[in-house]
Protein backbone atom coordinates (compact mmCIF):
# COMPACT_ATOMS: atom_id res chain seq x y z
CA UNK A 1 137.33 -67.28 216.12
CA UNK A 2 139.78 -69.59 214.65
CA UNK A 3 141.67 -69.35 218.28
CA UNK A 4 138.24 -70.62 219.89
CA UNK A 5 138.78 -73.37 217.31
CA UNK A 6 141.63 -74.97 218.14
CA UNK A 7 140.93 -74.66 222.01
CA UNK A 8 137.76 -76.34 221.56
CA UNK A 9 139.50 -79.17 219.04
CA UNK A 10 142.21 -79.28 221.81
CA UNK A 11 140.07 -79.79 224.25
CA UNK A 12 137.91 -82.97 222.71
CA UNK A 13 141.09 -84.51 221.75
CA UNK A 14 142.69 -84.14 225.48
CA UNK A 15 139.30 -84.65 227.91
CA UNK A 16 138.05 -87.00 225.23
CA UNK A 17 138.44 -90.27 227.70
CA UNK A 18 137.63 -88.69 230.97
CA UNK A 19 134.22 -87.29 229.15
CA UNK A 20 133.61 -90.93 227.94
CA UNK A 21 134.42 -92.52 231.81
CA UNK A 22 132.66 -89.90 233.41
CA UNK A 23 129.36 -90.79 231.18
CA UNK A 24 129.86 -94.42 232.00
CA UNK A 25 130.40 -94.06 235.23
CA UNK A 26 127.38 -91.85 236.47
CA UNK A 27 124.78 -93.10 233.97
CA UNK A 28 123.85 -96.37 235.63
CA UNK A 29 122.92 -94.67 238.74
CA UNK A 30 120.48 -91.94 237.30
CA UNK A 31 119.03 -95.01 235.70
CA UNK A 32 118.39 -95.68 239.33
CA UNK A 33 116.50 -92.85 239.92
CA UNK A 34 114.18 -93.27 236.74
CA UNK A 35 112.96 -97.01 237.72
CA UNK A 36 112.24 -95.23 241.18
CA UNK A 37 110.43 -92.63 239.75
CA UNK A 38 108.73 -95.23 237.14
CA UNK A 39 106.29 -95.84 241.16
CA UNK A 40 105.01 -93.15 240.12
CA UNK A 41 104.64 -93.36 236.34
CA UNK A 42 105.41 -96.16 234.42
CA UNK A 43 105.54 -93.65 231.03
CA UNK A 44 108.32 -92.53 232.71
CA UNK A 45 111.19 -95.13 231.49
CA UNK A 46 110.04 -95.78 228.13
CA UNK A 47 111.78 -92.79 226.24
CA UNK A 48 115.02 -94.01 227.86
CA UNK A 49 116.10 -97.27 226.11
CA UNK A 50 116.01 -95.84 222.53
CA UNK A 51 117.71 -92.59 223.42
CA UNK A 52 120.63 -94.20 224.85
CA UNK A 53 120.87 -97.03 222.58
CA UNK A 54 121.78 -94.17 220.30
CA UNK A 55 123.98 -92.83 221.94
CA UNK A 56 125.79 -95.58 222.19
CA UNK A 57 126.14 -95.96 218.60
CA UNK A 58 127.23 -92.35 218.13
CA UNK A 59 130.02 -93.28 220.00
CA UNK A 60 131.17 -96.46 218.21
CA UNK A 61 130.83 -94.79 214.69
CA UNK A 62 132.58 -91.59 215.72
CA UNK A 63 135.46 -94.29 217.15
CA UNK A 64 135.19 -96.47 213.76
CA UNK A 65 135.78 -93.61 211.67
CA UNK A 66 138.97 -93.74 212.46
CA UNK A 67 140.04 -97.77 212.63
CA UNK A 68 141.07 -99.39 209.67
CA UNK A 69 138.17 -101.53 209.00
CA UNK A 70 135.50 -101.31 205.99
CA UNK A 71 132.53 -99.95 208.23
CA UNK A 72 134.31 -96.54 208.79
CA UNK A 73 132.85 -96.04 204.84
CA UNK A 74 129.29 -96.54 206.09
CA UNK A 75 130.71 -94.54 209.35
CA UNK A 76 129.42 -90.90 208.68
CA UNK A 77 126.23 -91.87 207.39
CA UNK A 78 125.08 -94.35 210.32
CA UNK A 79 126.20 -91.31 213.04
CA UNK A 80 123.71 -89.29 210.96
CA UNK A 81 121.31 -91.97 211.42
CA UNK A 82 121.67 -92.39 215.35
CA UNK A 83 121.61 -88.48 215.65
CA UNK A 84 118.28 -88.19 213.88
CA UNK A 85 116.63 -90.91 215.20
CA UNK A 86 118.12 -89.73 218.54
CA UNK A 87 116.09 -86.14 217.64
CA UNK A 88 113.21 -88.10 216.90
CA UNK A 89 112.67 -89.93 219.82
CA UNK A 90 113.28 -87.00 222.47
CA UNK A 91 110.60 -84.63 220.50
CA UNK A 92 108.14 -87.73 220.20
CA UNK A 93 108.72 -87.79 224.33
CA UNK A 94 109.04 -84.78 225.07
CA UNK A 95 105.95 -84.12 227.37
CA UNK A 96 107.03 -87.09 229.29
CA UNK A 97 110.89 -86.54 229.40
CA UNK A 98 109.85 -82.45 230.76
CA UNK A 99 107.50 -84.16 233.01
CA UNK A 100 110.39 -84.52 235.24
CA UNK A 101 113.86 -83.15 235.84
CA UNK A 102 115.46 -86.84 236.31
CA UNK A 103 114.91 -87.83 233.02
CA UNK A 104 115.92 -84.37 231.52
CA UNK A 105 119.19 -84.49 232.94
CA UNK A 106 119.41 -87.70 231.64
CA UNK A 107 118.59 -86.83 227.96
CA UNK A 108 120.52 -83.72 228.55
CA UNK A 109 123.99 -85.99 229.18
CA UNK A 110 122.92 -87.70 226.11
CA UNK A 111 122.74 -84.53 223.65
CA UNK A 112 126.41 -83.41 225.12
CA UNK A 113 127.80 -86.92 224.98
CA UNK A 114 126.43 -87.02 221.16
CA UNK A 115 127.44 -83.50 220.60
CA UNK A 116 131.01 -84.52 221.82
CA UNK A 117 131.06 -87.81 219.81
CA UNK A 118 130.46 -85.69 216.14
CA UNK A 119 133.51 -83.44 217.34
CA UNK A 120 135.88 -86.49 217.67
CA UNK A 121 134.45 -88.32 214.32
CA UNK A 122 136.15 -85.00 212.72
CA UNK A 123 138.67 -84.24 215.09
CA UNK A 124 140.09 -87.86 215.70
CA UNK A 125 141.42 -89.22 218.53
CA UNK A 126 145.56 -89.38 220.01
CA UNK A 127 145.30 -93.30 220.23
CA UNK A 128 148.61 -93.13 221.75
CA UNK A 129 147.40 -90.93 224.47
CA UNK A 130 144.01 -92.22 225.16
CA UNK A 131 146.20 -95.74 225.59
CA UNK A 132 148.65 -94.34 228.04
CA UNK A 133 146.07 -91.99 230.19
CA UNK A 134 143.81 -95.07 230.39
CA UNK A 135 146.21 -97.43 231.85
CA UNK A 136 147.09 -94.85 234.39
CA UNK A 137 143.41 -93.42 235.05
CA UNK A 138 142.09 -96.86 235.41
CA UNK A 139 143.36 -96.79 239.29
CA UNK A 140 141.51 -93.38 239.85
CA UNK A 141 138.37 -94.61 238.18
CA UNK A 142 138.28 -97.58 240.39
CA UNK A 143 138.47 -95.55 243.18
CA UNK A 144 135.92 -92.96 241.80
CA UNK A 145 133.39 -96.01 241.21
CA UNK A 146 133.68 -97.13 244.79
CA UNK A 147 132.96 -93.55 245.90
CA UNK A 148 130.47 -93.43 243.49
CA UNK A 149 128.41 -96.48 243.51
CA UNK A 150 128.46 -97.62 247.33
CA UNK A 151 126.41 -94.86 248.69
CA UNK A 152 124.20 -94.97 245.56
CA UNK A 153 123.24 -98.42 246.06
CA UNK A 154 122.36 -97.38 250.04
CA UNK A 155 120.76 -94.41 248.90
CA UNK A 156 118.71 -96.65 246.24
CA UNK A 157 118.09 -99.22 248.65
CA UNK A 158 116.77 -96.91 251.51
CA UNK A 159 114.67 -94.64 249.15
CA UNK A 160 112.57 -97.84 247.73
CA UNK A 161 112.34 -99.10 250.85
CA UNK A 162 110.98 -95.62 251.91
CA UNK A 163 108.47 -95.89 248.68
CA UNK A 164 107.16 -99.14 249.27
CA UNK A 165 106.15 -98.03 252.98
CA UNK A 166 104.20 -95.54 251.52
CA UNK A 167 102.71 -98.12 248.83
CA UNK A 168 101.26 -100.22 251.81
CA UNK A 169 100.17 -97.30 253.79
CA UNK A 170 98.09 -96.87 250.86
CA UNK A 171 96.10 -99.67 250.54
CA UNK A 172 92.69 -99.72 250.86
CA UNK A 173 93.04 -102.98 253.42
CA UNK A 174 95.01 -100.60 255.59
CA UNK A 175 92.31 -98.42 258.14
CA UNK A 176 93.01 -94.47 257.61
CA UNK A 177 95.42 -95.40 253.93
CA UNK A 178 96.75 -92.85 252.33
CA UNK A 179 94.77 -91.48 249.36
CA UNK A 180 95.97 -91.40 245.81
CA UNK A 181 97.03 -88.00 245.77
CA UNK A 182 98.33 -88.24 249.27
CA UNK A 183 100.68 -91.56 247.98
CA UNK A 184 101.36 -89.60 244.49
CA UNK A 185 102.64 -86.52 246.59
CA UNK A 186 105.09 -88.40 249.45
CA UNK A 187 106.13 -90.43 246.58
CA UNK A 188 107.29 -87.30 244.47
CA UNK A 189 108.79 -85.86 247.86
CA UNK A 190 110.84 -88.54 248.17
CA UNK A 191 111.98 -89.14 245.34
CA UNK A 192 113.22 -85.65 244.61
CA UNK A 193 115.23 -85.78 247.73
CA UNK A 194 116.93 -89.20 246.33
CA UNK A 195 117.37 -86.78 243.15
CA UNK A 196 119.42 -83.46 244.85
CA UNK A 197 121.32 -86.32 247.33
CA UNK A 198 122.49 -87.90 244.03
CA UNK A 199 123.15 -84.90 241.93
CA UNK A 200 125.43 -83.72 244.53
CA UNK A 201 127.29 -86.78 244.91
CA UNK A 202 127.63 -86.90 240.74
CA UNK A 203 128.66 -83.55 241.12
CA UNK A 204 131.50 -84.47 243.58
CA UNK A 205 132.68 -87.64 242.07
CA UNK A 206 132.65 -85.52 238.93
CA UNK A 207 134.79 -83.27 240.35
CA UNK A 208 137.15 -85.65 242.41
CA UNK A 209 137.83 -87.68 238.94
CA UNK A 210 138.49 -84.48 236.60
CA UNK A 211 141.07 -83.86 239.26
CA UNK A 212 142.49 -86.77 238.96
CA UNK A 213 142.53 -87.24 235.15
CA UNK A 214 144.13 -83.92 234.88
CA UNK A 215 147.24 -85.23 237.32
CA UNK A 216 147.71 -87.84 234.94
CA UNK A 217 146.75 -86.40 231.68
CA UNK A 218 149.81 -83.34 232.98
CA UNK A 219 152.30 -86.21 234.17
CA UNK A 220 151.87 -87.28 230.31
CA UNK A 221 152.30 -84.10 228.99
CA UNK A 222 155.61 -83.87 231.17
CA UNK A 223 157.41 -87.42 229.91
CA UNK A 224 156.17 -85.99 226.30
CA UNK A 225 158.24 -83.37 226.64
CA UNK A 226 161.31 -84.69 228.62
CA UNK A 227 161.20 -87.51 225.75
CA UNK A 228 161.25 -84.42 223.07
CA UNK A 229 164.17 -82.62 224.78
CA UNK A 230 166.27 -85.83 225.02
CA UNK A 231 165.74 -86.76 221.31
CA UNK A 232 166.43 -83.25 220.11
């Protein structure tokens, strides 16, 4: 058990920054998907804001913890704070988040990302590292956001073009328009095609940037050493 441990606190305190990239990175564009979906339901966005708000502050009083400034006192009791009111939020929606698989991915990200941030407000963070793998990652993340946010801005811009088509096919000023379930149906259809094309492009910019933290984050771990052996 206690090996488990240490792998696990290993792990938080080495993947720490590419976790924290990754999640800013992807999130904006399954935001994307949510206003699409909000065609459909309007319910459908207003869980969001809160839940992420949260999160955000999860992450800023995990980091605080561990600056030399007065709030890290007041640290470990706002984290509680964010976490419960996170929990309250996501069982007060929870009909609505369930209602569709866009939105629990979403709030899915956010439980790991809040998970995470409790590990590092008791593990701490290698400020050294995090300093030296970010100036060298910050190349690769470029590259990853290109890669990333190019074809979800076509993909966003073609699938609400595709929506509002089916908007005006429905109108009632329109001779043989679309019924409401007909509309509420194609709608759905299209929109869970925008979904899989944009999980699997998370998944392989995902993929692409672990790769690439993990060149620099060993290329670290080798000048650490070589700067060890010199100095003993």
């Amino acid at each position: 058990m206690s090996n488990i441990f240490e792998s696990l606190k290993r792990h938080v305190v080495e993947y720490f920054l590419f976790y924290i990239l990754l999640y800013g990175l992807t999130l904006p564009a399954w935001l994307q998907l949510v206003f699409l979906s909000s065609y459909k339901n309007i319910r459908n966005i207003l869980s969001l804001p809160i839940i992420f708000v949260s999160v955000v502050f999860v992450f800023l009083f995990a980091i605080l913890k561990h600056e030399q400034t007065r709030i890290k006192l007041f640290s470990g009791p706002l984290l509680l704070c964010c976490l419960i009111l996170q929990l309250f939020y996501i069982i007060k929606f929870y009909s609505i988040i369930l209602s569709s698989y866009i939105l629990a991915a979403l709030v899915v990200i956010s439980i790991v990302m809040s998970v995470w941030s409790v590990l590092v407000y008791f593990y701490g963070l290698d400020k050294e590292r995090n300093k030296f793998i970010g100036k060298e990652i910050m190349n690769y993340f470029l590259l990853s956001a290109v890669l990333f946010y190019v074809p979800t801005v076509l993909l966003g811009r073609y699938y609400k073009r595709q929506i509002n088509k089916i908007l005006a096919a429905g109108s009632v000023n329109v001779d043989g328009g679309l019924n409401y379930d007909q509309i509420v149906m194609m709608i759905d259809a299209k929109i869970g095609q925008a979904s899989l094309l944009q999980l699997f492009l998370t998944a392989f910019v995902a993929i692409l940037f672990f790769f690439f933290y993990r060149k620099v984050k060993n290329s670290y771990g080798h000048q650490l050493s070589g700067l060890k052996k010199s100095l003993s």
